[in-house]
N, C-alpha and C. Protein backbone atom coordinates (compact mmCIF):
# COMPACT_ATOMS: atom_id res chain seq x y z
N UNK A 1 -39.77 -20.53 -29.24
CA UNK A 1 -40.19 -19.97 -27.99
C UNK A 1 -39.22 -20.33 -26.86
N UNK A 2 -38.51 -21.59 -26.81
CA UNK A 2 -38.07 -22.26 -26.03
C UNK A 2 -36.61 -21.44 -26.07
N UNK A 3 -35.97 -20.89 -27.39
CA UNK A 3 -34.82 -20.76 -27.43
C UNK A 3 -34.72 -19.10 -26.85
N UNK A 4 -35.84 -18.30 -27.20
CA UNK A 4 -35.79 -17.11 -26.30
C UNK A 4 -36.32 -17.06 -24.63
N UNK A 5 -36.70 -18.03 -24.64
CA UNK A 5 -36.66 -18.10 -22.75
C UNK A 5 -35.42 -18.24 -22.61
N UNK A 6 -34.58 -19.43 -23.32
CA UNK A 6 -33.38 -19.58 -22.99
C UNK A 6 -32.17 -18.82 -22.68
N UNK A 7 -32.31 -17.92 -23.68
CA UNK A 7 -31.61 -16.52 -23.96
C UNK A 7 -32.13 -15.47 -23.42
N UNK A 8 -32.96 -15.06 -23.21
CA UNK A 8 -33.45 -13.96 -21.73
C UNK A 8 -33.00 -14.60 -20.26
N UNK A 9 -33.10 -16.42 -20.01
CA UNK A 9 -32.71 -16.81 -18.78
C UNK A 9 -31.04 -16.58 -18.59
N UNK A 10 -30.07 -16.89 -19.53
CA UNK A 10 -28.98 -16.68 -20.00
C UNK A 10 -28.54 -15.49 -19.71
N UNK A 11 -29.42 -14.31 -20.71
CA UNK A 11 -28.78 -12.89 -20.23
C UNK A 11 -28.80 -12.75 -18.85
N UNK A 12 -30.15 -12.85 -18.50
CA UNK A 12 -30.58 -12.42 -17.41
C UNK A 12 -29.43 -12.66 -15.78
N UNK A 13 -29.19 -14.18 -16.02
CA UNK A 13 -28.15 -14.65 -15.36
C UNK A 13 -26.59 -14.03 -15.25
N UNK A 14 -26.15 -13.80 -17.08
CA UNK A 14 -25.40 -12.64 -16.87
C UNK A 14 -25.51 -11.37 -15.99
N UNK A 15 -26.06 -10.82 -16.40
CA UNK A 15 -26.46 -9.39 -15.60
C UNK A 15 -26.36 -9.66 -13.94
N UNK A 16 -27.29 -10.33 -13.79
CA UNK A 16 -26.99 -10.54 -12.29
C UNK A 16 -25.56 -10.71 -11.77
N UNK A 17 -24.37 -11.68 -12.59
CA UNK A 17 -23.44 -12.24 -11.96
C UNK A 17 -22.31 -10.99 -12.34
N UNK A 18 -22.72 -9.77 -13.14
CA UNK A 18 -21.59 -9.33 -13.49
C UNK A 18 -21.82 -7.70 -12.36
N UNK A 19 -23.24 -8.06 -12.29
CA UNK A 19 -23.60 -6.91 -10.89
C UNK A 19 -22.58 -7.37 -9.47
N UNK A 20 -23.00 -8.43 -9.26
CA UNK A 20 -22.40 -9.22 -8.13
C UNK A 20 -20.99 -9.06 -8.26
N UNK A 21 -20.45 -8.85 -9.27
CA UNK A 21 -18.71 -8.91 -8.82
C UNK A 21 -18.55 -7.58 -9.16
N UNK A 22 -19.44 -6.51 -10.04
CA UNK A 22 -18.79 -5.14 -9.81
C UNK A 22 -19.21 -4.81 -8.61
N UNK A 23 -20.16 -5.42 -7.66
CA UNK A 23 -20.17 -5.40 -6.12
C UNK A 23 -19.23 -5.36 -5.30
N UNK A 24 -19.04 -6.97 -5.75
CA UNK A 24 -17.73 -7.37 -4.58
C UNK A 24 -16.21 -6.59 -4.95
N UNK A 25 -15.97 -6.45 -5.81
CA UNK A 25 -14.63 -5.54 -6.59
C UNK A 25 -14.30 -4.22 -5.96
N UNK A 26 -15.82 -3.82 -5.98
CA UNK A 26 -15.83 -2.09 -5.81
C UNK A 26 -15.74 -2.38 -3.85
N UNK A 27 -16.09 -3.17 -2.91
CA UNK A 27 -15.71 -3.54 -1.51
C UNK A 27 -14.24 -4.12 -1.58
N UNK A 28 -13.59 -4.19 -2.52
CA UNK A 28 -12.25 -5.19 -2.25
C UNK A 28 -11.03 -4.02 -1.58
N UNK A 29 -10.53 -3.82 -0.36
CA UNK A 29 -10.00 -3.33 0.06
C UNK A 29 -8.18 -2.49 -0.94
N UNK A 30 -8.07 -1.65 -1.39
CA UNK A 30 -6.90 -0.96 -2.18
C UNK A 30 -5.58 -1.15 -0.80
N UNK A 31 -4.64 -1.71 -1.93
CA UNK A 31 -3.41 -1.82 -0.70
C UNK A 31 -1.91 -1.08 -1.96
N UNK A 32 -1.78 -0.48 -1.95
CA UNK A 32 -0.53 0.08 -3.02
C UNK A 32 1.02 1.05 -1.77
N UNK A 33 1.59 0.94 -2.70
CA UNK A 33 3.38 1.65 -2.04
C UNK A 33 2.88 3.11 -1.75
N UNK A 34 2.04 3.77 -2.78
CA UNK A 34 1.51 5.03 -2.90
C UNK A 34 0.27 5.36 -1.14
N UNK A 35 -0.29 4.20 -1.31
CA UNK A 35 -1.09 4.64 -0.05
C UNK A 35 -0.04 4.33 1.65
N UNK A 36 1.06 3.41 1.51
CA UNK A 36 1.65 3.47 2.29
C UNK A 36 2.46 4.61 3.06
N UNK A 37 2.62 4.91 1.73
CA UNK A 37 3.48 6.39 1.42
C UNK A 37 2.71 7.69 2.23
N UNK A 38 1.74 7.71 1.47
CA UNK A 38 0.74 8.99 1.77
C UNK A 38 0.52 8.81 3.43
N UNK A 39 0.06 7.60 4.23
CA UNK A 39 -0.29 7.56 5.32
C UNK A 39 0.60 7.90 6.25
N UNK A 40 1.67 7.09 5.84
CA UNK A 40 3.20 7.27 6.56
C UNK A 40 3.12 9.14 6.79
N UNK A 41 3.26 9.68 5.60
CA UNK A 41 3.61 11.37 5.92
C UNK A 41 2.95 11.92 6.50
N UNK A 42 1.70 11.51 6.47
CA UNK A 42 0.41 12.59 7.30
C UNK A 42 0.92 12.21 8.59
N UNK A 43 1.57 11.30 8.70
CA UNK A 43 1.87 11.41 10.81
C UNK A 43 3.24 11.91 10.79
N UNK A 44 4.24 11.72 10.23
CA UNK A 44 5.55 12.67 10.30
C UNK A 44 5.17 13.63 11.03
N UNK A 45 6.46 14.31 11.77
CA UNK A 45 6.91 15.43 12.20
C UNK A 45 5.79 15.86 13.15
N UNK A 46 4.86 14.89 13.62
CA UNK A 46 3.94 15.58 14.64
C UNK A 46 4.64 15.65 16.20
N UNK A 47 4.25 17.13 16.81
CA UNK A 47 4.72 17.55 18.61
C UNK A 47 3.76 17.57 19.16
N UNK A 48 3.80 18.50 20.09
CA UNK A 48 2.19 18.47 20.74
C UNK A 48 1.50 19.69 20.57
N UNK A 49 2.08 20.36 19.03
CA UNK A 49 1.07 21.44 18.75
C UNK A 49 0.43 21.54 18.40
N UNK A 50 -0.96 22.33 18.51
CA UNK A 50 -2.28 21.91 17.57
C UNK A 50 -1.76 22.15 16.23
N UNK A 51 -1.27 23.01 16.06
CA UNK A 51 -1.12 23.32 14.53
C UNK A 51 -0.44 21.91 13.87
N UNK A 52 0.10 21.14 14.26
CA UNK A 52 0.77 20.00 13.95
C UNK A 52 -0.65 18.65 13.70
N UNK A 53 -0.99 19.02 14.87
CA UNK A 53 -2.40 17.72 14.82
C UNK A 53 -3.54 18.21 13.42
N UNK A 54 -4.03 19.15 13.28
CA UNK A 54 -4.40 19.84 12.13
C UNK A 54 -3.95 19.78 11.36
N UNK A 55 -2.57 19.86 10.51
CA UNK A 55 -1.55 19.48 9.93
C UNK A 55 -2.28 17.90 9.19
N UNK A 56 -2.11 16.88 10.38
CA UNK A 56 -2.36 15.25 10.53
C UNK A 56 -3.79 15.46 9.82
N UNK A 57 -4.71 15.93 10.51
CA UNK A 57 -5.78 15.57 10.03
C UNK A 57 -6.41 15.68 8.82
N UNK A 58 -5.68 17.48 8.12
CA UNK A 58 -5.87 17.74 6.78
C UNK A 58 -5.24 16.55 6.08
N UNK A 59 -4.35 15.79 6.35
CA UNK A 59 -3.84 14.98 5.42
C UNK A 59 -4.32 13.72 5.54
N UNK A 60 -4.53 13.10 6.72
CA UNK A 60 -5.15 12.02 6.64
C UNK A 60 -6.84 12.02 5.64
N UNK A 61 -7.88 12.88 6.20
CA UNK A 61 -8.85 13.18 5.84
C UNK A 61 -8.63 13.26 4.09
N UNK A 62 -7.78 13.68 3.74
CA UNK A 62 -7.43 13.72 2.13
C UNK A 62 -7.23 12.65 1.85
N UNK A 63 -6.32 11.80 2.33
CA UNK A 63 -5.76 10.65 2.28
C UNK A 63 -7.13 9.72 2.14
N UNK A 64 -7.89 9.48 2.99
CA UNK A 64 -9.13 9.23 2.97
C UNK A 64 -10.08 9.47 1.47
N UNK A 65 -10.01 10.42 1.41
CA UNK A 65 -11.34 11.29 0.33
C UNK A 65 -10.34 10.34 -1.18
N UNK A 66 -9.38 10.37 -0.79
CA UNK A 66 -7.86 9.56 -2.59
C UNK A 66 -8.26 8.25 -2.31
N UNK A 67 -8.50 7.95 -1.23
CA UNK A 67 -8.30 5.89 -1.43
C UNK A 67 -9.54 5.27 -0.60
N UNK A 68 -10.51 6.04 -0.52
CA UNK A 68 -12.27 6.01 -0.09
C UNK A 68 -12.18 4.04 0.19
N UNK A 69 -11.37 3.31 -0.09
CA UNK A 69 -11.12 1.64 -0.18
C UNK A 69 -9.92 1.65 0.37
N UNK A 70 -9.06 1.97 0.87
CA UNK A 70 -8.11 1.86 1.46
C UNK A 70 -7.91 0.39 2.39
N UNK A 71 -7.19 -0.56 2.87
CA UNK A 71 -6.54 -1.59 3.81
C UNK A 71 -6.55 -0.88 5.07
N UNK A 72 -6.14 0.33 4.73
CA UNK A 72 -5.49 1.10 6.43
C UNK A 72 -6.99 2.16 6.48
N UNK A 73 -7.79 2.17 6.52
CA UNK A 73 -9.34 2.84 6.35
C UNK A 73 -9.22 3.00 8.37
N UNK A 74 -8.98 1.49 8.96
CA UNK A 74 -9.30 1.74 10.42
C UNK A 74 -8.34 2.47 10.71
N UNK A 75 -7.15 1.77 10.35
CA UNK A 75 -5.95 2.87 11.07
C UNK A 75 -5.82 4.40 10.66
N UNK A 76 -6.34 4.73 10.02
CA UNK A 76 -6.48 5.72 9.61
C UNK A 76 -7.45 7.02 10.41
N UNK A 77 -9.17 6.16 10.56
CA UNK A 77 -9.84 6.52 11.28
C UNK A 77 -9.29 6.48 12.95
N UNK A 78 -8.70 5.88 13.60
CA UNK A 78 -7.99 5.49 14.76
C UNK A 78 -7.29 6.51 14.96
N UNK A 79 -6.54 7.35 14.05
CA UNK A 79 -5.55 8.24 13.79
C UNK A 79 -6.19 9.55 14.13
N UNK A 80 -7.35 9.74 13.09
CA UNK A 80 -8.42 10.74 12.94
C UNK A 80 -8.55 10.96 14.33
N UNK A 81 -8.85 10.40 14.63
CA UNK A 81 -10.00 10.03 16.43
C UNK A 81 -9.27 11.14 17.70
N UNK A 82 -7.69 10.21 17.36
CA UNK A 82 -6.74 10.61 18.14
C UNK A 82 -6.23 12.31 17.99
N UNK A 83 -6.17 12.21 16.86
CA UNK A 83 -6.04 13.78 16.28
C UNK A 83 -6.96 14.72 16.70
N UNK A 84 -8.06 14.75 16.23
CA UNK A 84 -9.08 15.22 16.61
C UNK A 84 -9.46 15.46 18.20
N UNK A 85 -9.25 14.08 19.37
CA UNK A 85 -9.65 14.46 20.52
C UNK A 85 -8.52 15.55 21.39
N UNK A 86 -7.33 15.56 20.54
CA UNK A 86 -6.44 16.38 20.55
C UNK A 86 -6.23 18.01 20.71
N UNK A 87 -7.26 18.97 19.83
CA UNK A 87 -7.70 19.62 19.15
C UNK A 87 -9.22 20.74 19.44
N UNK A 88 -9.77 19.38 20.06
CA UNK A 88 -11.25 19.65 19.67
C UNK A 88 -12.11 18.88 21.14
N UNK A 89 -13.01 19.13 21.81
CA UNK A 89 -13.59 18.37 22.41
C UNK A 89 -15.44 18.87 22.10
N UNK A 90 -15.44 19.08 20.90
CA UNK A 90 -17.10 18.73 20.24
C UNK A 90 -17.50 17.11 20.85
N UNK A 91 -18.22 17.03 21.48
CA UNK A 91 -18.99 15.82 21.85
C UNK A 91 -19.70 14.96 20.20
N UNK A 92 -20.49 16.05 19.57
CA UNK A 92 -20.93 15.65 18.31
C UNK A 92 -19.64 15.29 17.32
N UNK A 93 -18.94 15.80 17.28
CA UNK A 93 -17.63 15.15 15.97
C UNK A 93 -16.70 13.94 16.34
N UNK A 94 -16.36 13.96 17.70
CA UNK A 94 -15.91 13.09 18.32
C UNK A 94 -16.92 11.25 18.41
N UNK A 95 -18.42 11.76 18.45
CA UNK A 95 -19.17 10.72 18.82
C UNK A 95 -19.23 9.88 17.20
N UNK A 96 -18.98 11.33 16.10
CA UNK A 96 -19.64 10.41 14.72
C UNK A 96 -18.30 9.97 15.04
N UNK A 97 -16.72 10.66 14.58
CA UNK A 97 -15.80 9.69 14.09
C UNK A 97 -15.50 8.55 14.83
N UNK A 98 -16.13 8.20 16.38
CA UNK A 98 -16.02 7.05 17.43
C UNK A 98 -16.97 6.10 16.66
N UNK A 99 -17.83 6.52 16.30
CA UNK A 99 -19.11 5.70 15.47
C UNK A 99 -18.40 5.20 13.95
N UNK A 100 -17.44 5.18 13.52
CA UNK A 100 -16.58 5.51 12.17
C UNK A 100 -15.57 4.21 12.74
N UNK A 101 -14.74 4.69 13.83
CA UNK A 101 -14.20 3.78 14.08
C UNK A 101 -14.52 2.33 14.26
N UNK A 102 -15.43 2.82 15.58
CA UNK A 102 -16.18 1.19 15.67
C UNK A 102 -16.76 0.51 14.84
N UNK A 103 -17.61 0.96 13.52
CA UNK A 103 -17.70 0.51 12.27
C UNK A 103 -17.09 -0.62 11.51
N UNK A 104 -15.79 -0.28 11.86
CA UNK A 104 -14.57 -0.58 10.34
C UNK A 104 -13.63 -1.50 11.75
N UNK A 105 -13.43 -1.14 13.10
CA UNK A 105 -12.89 -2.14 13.99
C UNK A 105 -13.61 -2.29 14.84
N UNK A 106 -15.19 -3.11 14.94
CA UNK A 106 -16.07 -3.45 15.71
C UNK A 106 -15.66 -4.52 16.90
N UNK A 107 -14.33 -5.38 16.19
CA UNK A 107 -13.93 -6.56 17.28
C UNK A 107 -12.59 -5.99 17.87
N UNK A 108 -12.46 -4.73 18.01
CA UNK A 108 -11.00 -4.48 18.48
C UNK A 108 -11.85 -3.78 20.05
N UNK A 109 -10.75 -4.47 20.63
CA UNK A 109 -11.38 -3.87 21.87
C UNK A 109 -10.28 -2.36 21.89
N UNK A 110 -9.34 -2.32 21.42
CA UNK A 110 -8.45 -1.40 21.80
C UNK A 110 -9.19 0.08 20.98
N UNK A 111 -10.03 -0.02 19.84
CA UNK A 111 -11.12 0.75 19.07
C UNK A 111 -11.80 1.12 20.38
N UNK A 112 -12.69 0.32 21.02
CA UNK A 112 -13.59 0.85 22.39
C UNK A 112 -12.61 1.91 23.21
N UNK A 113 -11.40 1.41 23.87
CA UNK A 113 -10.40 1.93 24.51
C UNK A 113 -10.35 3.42 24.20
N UNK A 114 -9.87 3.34 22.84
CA UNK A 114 -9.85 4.52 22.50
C UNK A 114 -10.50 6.00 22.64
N UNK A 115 -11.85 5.55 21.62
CA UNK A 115 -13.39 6.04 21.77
C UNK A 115 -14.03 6.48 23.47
N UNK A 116 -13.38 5.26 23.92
CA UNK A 116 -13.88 5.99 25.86
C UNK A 116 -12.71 6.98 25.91
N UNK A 117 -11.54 7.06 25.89
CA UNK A 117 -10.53 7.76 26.01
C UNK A 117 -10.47 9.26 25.58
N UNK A 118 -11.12 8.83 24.17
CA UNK A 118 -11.43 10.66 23.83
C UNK A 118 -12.30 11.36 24.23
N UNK A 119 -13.40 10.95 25.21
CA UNK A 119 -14.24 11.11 25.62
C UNK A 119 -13.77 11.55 27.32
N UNK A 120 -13.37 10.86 27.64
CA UNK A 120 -12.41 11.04 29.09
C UNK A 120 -11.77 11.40 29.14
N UNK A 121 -10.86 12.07 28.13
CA UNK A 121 -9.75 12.98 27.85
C UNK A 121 -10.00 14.29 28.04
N UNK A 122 -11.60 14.30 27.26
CA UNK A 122 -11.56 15.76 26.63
C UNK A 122 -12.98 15.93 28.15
N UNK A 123 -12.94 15.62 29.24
CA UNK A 123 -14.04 15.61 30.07
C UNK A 123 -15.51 16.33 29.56
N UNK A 124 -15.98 15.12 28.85
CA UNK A 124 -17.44 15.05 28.30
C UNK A 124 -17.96 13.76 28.78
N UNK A 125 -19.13 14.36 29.83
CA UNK A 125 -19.86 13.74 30.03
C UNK A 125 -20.82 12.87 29.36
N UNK A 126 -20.87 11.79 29.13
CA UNK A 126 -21.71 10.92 27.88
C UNK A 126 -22.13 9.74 28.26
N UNK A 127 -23.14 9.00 27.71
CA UNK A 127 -23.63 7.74 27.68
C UNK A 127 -22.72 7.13 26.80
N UNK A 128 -22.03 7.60 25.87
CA UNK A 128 -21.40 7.05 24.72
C UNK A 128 -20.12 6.54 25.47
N UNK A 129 -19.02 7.62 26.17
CA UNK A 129 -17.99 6.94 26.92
C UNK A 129 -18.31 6.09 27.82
N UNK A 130 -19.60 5.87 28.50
CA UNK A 130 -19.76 4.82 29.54
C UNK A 130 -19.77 3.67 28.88
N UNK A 131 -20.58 3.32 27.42
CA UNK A 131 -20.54 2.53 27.07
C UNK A 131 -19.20 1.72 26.37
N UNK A 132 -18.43 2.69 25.63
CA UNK A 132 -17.15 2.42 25.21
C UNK A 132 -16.14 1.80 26.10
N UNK A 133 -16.15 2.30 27.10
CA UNK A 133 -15.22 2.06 28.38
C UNK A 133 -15.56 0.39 28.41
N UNK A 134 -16.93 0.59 29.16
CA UNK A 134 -17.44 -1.02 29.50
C UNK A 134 -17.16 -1.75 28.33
N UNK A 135 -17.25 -1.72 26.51
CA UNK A 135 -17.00 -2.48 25.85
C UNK A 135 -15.45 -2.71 26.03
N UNK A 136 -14.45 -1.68 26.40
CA UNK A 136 -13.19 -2.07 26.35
C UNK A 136 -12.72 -2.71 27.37
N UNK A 137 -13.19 -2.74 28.95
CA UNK A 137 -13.37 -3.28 30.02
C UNK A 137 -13.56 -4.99 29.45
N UNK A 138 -14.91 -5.19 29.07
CA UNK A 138 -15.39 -6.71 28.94
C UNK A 138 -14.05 -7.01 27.86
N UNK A 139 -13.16 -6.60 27.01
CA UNK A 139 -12.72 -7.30 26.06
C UNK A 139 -11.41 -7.42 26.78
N UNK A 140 -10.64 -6.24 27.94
CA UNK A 140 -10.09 -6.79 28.61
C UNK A 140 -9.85 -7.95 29.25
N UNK A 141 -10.96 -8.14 30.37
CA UNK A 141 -11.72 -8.83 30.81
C UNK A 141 -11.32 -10.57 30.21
N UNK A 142 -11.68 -10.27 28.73
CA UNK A 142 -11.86 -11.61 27.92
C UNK A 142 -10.39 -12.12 27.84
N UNK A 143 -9.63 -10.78 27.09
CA UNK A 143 -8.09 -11.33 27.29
C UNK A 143 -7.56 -11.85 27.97
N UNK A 144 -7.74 -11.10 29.51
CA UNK A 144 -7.50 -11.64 30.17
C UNK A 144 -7.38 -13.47 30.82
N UNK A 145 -8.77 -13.96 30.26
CA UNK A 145 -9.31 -14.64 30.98
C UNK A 145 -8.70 -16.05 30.00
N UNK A 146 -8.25 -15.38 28.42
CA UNK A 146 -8.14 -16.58 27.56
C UNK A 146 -6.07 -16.51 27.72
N UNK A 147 -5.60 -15.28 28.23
CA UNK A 147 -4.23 -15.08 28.10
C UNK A 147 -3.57 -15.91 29.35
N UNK A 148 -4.08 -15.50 30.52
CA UNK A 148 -3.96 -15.92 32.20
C UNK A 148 -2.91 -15.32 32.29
N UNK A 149 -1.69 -15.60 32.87
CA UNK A 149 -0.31 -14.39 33.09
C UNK A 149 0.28 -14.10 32.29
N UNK A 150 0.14 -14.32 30.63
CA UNK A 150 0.56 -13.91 30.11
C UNK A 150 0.04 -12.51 30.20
């Protein structure tokens, strides 16, 4: 009796620990020459034509959908953002991929910066840019306060 508790506690323990690292594995950020590669080209050769920013985005967005784990996931989205407020001033597409960004760079104040920026760029009135702004404001603010003249 004793030796099949043992061996159900055993498996059981397995299972759990081999869940837990196809967990953590499948979150482990992909860094390869190939994704350097791919990211690098989707910004090549961009002017200030839409057809060029569209260009960026079909490829990044692909780029995205190939390496769903990517290292460069923020810079990428950061890219998106920029592209997009470029292009487009939908309040709704702009607010998810700002929501995308801040996600994946929640402690970057230059992420807030941004996010108010496309918003103030593309003159849309929002609760969302007021708030972005002020988050990029206070992190100023902080730099400031820990940098002094530098």
């Amino acid at each position: 009796m004793h030796s099949n508790r043992y061996m159900l506690g055993s498996g059981l323990i397995v299972v759990v620990c081999l869940a837990i690292y196809s967990l953590c594995s499948a979150q482990q950020p992909t860094h390869s020459k190939e994704e350097m590669q791919r990211f690098n080209e989707a910004q090549k050769g961009l002017s200030q034509k839409a057809e060029d920013y569209w260009n960026g985005i079909v490829a990044l967005e692909q780029f995205l959908a190939d390496y769903p784990n990517t290292f460069l996931k923020g810079d990428t989205l950061v890219k998106l953002l920029f592209y997009y407020s470029k292009v487009t001033d939908d309040p709704v597409l702009l607010g998810n991929l700002s929501e995308r960004v801040i996600d994946v760079q929640m402690h970057s104040d230059n992420a807030y910066e941004l996010t108010a920026r496309a918003f103030v760029d593309n003159e849309i009135p929002s609760g969302q840019a007021l708030f972005y702004a002020t988050k990029a404001y206070e992190g100023a603010q902080k730099k400031h306060a820990e940098w002094g003249k530098y």
